[in-house]
N, C-alpha and C. Protein backbone atom coordinates (compact mmCIF):
# COMPACT_ATOMS: atom_id res chain seq x y z
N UNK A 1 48.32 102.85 99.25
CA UNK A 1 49.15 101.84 98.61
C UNK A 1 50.12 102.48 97.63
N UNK A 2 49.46 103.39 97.28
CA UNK A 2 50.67 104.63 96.20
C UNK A 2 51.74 104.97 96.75
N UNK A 3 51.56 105.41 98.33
CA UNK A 3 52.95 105.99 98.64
C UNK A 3 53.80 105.01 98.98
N UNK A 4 53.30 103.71 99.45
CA UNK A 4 53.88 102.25 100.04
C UNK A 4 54.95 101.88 98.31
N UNK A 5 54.16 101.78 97.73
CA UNK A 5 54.89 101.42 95.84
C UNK A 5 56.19 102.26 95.43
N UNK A 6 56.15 103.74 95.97
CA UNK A 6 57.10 104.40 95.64
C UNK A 6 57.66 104.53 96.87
N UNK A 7 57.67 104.04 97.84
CA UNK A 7 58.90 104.37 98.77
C UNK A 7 59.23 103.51 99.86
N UNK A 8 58.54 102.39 99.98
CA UNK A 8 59.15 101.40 100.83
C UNK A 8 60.44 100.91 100.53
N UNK A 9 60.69 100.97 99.02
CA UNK A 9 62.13 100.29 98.49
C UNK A 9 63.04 101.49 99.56
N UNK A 10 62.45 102.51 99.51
CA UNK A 10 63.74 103.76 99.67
C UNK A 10 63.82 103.31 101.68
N UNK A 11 62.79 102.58 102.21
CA UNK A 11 62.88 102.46 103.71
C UNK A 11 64.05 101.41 103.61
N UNK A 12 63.69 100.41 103.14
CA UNK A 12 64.48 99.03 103.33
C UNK A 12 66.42 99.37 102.68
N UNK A 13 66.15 100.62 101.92
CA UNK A 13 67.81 101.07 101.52
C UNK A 13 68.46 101.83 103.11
N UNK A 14 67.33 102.81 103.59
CA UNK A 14 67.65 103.54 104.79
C UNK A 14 67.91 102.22 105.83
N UNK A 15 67.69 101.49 106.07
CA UNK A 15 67.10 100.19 106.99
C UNK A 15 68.47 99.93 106.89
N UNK A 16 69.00 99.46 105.56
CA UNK A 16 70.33 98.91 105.64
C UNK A 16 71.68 99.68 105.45
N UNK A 17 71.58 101.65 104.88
CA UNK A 17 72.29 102.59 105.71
C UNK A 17 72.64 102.62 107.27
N UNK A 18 71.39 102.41 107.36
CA UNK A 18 71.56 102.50 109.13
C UNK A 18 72.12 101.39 109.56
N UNK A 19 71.75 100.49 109.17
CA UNK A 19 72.49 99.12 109.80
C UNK A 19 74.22 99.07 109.44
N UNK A 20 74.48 99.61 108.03
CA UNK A 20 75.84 99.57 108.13
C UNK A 20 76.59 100.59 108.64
N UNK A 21 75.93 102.07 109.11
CA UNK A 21 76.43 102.61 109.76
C UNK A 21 76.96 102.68 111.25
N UNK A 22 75.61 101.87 112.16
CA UNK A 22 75.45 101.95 113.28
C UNK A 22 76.57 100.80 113.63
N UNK A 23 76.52 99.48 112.77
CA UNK A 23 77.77 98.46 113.07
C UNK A 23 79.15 99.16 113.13
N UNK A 24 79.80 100.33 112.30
CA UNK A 24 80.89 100.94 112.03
C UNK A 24 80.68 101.83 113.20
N UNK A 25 79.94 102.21 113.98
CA UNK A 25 79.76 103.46 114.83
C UNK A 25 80.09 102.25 116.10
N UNK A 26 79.37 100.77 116.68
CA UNK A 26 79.61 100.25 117.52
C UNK A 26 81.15 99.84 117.54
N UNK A 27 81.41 99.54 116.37
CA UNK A 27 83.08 99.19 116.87
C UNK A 27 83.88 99.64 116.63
N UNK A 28 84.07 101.43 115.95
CA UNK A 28 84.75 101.93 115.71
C UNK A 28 84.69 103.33 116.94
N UNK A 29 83.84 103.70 117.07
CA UNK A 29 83.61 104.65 118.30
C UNK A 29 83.44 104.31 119.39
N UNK A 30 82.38 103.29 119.80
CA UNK A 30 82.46 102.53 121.13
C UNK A 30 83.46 101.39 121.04
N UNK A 31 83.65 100.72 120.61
CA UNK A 31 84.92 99.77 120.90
C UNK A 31 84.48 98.59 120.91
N UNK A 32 83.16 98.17 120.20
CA UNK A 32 82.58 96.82 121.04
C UNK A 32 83.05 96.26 119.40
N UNK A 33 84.02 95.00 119.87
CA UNK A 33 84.90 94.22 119.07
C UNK A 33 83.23 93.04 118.45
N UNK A 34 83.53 93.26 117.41
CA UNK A 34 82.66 91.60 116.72
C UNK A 34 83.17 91.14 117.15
N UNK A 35 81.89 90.18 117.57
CA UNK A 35 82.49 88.04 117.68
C UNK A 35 82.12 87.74 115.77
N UNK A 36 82.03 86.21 115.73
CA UNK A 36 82.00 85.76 114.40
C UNK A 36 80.73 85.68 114.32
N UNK A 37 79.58 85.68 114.88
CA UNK A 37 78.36 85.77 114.32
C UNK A 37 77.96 87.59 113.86
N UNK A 38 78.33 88.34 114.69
CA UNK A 38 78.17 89.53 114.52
C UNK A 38 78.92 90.15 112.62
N UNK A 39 79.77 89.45 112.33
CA UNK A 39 80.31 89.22 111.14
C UNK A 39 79.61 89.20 109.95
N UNK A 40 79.43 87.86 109.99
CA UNK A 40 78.40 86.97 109.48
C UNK A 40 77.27 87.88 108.95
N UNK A 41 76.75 88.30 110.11
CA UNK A 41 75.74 89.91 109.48
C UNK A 41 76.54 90.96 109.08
N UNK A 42 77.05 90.92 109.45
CA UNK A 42 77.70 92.11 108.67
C UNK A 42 77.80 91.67 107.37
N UNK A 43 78.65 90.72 106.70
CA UNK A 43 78.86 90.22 105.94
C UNK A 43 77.51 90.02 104.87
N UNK A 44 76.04 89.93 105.71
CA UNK A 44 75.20 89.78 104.79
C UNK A 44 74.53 91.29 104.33
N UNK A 45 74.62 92.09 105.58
CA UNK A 45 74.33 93.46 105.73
C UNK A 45 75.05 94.38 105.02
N UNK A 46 76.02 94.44 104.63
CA UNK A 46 76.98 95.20 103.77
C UNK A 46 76.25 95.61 102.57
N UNK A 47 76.49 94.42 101.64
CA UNK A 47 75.83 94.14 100.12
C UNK A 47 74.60 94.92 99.91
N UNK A 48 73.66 94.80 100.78
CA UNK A 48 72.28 94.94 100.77
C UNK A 48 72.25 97.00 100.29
N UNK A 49 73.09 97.03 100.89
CA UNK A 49 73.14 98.66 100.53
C UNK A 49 73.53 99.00 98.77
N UNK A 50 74.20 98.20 98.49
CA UNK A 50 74.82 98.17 97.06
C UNK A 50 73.83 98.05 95.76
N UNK A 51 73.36 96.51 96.71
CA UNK A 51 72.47 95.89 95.87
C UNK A 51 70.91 96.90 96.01
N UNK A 52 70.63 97.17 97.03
CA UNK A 52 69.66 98.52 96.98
C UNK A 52 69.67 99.51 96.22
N UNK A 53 70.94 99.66 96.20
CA UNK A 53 70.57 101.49 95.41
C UNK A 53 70.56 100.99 93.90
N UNK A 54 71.51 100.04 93.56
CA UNK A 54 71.13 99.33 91.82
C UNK A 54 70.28 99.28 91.63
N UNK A 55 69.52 98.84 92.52
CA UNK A 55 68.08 98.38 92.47
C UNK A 55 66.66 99.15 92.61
N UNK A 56 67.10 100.53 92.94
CA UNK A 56 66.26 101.83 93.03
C UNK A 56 66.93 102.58 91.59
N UNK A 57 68.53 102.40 91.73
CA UNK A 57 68.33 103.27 90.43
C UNK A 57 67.89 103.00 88.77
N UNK A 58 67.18 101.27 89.01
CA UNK A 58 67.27 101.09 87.89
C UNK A 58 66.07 100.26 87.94
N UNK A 59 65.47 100.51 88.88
CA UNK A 59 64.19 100.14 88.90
C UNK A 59 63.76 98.46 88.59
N UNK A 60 64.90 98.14 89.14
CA UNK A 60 64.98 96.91 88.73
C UNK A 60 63.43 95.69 89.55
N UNK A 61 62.41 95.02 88.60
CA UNK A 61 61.53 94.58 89.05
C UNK A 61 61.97 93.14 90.02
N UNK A 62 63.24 92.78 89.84
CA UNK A 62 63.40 91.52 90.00
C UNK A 62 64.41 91.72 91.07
N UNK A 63 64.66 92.83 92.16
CA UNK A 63 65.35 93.37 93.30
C UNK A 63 65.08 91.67 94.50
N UNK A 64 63.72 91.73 94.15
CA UNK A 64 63.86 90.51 95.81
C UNK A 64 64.54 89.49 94.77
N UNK A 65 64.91 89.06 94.26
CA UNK A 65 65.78 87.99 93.92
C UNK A 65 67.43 88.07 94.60
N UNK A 66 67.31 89.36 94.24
CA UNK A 66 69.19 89.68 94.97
C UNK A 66 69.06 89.93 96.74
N UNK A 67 67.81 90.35 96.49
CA UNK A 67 67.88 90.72 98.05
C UNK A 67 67.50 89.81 99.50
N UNK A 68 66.65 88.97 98.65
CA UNK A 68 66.05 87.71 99.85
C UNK A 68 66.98 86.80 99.73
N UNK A 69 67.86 86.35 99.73
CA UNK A 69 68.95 85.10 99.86
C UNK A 69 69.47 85.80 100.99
N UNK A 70 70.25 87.26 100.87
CA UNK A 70 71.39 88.18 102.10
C UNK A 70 70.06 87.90 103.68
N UNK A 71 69.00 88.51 103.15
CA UNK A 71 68.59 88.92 104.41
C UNK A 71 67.50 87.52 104.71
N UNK A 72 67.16 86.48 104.19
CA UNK A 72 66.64 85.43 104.87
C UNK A 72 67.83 84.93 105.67
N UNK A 73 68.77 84.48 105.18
CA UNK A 73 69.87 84.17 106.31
C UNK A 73 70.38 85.16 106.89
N UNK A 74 70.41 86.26 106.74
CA UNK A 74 70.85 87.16 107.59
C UNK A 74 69.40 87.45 109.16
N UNK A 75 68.46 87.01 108.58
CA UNK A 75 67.31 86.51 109.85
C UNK A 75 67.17 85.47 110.32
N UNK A 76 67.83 84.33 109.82
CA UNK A 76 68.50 83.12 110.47
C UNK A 76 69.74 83.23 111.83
N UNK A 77 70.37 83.81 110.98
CA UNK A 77 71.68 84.28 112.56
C UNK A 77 71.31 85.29 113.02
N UNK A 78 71.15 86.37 112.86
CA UNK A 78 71.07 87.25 114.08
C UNK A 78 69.55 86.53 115.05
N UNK A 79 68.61 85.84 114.43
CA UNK A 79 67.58 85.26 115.63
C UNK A 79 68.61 84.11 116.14
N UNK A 80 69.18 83.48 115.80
CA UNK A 80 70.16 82.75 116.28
C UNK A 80 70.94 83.40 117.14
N UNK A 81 71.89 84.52 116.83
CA UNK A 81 72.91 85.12 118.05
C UNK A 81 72.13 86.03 118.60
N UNK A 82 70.77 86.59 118.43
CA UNK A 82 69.93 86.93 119.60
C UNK A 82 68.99 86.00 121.23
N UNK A 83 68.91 84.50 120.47
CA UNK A 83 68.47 83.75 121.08
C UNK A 83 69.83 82.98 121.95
N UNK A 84 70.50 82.83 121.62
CA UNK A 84 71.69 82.46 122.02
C UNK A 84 72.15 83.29 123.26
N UNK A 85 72.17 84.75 123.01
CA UNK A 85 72.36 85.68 124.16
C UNK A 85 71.71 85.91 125.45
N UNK A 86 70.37 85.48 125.03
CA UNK A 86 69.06 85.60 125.51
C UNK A 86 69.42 83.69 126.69
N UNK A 87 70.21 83.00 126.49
CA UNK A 87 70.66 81.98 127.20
C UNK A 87 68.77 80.90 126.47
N UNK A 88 68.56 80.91 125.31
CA UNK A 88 68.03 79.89 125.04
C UNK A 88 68.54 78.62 124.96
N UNK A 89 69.48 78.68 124.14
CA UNK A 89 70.45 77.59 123.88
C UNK A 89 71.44 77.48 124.90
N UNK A 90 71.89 76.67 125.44
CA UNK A 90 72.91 76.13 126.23
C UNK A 90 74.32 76.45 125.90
N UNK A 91 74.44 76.26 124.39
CA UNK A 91 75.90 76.89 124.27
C UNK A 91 75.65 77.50 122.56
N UNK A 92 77.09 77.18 122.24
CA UNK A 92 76.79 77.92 121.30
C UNK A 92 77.14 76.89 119.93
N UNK A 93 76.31 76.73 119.05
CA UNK A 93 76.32 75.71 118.01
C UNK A 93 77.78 75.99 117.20
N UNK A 94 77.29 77.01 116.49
CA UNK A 94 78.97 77.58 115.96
C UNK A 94 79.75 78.33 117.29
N UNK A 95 80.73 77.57 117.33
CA UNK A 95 81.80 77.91 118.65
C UNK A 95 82.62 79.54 117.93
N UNK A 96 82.50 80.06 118.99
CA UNK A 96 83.28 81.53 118.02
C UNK A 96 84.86 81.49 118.09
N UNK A 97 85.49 81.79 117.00
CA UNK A 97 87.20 81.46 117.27
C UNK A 97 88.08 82.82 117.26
N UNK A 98 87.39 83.61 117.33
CA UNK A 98 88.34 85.02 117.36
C UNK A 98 87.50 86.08 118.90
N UNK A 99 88.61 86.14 120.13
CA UNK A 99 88.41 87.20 120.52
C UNK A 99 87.06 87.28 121.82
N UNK A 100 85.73 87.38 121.22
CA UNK A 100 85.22 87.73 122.15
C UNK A 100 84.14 86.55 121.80
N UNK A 101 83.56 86.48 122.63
CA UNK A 101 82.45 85.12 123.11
C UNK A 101 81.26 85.84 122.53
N UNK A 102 80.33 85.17 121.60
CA UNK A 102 78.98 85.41 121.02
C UNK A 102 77.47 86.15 121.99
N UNK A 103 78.15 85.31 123.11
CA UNK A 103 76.94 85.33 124.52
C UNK A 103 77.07 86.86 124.58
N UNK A 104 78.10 87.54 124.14
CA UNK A 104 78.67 88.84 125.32
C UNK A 104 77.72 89.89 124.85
N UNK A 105 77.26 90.28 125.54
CA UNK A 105 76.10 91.26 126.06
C UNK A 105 76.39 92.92 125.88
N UNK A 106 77.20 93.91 124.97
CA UNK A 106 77.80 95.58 125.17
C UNK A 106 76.64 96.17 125.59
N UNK A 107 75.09 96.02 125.35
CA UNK A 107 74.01 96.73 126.15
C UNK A 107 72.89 95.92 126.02
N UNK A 108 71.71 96.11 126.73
CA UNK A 108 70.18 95.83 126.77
C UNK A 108 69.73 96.97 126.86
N UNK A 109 68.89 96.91 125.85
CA UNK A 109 67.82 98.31 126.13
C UNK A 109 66.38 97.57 126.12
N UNK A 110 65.60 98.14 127.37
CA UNK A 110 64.33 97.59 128.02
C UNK A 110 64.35 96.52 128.61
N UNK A 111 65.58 96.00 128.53
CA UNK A 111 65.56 94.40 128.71
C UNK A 111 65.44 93.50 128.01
N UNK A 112 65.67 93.48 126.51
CA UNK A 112 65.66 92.85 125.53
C UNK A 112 66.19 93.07 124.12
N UNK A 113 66.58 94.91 124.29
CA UNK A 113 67.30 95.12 123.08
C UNK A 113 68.47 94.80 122.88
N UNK A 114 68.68 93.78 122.47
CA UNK A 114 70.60 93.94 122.19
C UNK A 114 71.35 94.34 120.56
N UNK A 115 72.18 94.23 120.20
CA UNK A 115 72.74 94.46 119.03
C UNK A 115 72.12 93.76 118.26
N UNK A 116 72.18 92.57 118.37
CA UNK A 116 71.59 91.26 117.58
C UNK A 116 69.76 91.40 117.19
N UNK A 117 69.27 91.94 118.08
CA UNK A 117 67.81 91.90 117.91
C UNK A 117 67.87 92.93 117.23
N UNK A 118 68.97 94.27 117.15
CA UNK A 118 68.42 95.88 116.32
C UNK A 118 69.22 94.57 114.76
N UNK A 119 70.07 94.16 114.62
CA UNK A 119 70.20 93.27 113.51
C UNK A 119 69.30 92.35 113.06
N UNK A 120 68.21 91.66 113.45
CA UNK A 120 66.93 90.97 113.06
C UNK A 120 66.26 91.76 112.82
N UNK A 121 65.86 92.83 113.48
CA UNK A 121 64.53 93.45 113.41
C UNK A 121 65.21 94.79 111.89
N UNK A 122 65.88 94.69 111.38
CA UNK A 122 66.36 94.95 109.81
C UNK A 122 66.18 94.28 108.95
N UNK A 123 66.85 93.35 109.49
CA UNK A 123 67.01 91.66 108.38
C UNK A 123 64.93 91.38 108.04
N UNK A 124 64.59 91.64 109.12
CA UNK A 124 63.20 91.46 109.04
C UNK A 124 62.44 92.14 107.99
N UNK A 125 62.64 93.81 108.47
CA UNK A 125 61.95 94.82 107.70
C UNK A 125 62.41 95.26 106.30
N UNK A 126 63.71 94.67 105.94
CA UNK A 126 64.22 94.94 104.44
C UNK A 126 63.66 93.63 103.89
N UNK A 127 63.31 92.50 104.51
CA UNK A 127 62.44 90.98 104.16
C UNK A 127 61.35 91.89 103.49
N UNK A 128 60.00 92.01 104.70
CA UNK A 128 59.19 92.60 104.45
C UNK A 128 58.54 93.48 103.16
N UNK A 129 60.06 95.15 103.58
CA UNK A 129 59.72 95.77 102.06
C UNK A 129 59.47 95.30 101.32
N UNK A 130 61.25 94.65 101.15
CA UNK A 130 61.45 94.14 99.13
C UNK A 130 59.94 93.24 98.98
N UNK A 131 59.05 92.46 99.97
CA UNK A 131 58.09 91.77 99.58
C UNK A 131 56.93 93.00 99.29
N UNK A 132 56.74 93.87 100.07
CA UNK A 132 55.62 94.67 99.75
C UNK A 132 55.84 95.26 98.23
N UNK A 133 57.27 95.80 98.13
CA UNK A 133 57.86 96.60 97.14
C UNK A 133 57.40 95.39 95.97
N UNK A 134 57.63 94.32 95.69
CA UNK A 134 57.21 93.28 94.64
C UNK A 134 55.77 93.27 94.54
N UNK A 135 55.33 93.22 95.63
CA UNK A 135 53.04 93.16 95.69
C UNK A 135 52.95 94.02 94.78
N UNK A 136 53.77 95.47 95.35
CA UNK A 136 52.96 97.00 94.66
C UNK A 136 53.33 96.79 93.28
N UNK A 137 54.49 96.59 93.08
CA UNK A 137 55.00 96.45 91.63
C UNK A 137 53.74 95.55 90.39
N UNK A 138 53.17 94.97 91.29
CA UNK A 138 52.16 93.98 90.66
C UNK A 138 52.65 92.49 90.03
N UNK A 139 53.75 91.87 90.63
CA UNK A 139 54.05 91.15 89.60
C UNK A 139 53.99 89.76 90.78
N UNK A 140 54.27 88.63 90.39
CA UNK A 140 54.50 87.29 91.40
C UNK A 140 55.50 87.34 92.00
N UNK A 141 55.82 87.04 93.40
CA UNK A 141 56.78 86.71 94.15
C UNK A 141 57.94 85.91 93.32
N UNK A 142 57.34 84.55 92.74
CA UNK A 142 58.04 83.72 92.31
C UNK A 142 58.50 84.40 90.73
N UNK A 143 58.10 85.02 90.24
CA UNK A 143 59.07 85.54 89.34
C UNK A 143 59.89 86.09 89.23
């Protein structure tokens, strides 16, 4: 539980390095254009890096406050534009207005990885940390 206290914060900062790198690597090196949900995370995914390292360098106890608002909705849409892709839904609730269609598919890996699911399964595990990172800290969620 010692090493979980001092360094899960530092996973959930890498979690969201990687996430803002790998988005700048998909559409700047491969070419795969955002639709507006892909945004949207981005948009929540960005911050999280900022608000991370403030939040490591200053040891701040009260980090899931800044950090669970970005990434609970940021695990709202991407399970949304993952399920959506996945042809759960019939169409698409928010209609996308720039460019490329939400549905659109740049890879599957195994048959189920798409962009959107490596974007949940972040949104998830920076959830997670900042919650473990608060347990270890010893203090209440709700504070």
């Amino acid at each position: 539980m010692n090493w979980i206290k001092h360094n899960i914060i530092y996973l959930a900062w890498a979690t969201a390095v990687i996430g803002l790198l790998s988005s700048l690597y998909f559409s700047l090196v491969k070419d795969f254009f955002p639709c507006d949900l892909c945004w949207y995370q981005r948009v929540l995914l960005y911050p999280l890096v900022i608000v991370l390292t403030v939040g490591i360098l200053t040891w701040d106890k009260k980090l899931h406050l800044y950090v669970l608002p970005f990434t609970v909705i940021g695990i709202i849409i991407a399970g949304y534009h993952y399920l959506l892709q996945m042809n759960v839904f019939a169409q698409n609730i928010i209609p996308c207005q720039i460019g490329i269609p939400c549905e659109t598919i740049y890879f599957k890996l195994f048959g189920f990885i798409t962009i959107p699911f490596l974007s949940l399964i972040a949104f998830v595990f920076i959830t997670v940390s900042v919650l473990i990172y608060k347990k270890a800290s010893g203090e209440n969620i709700n504070e």
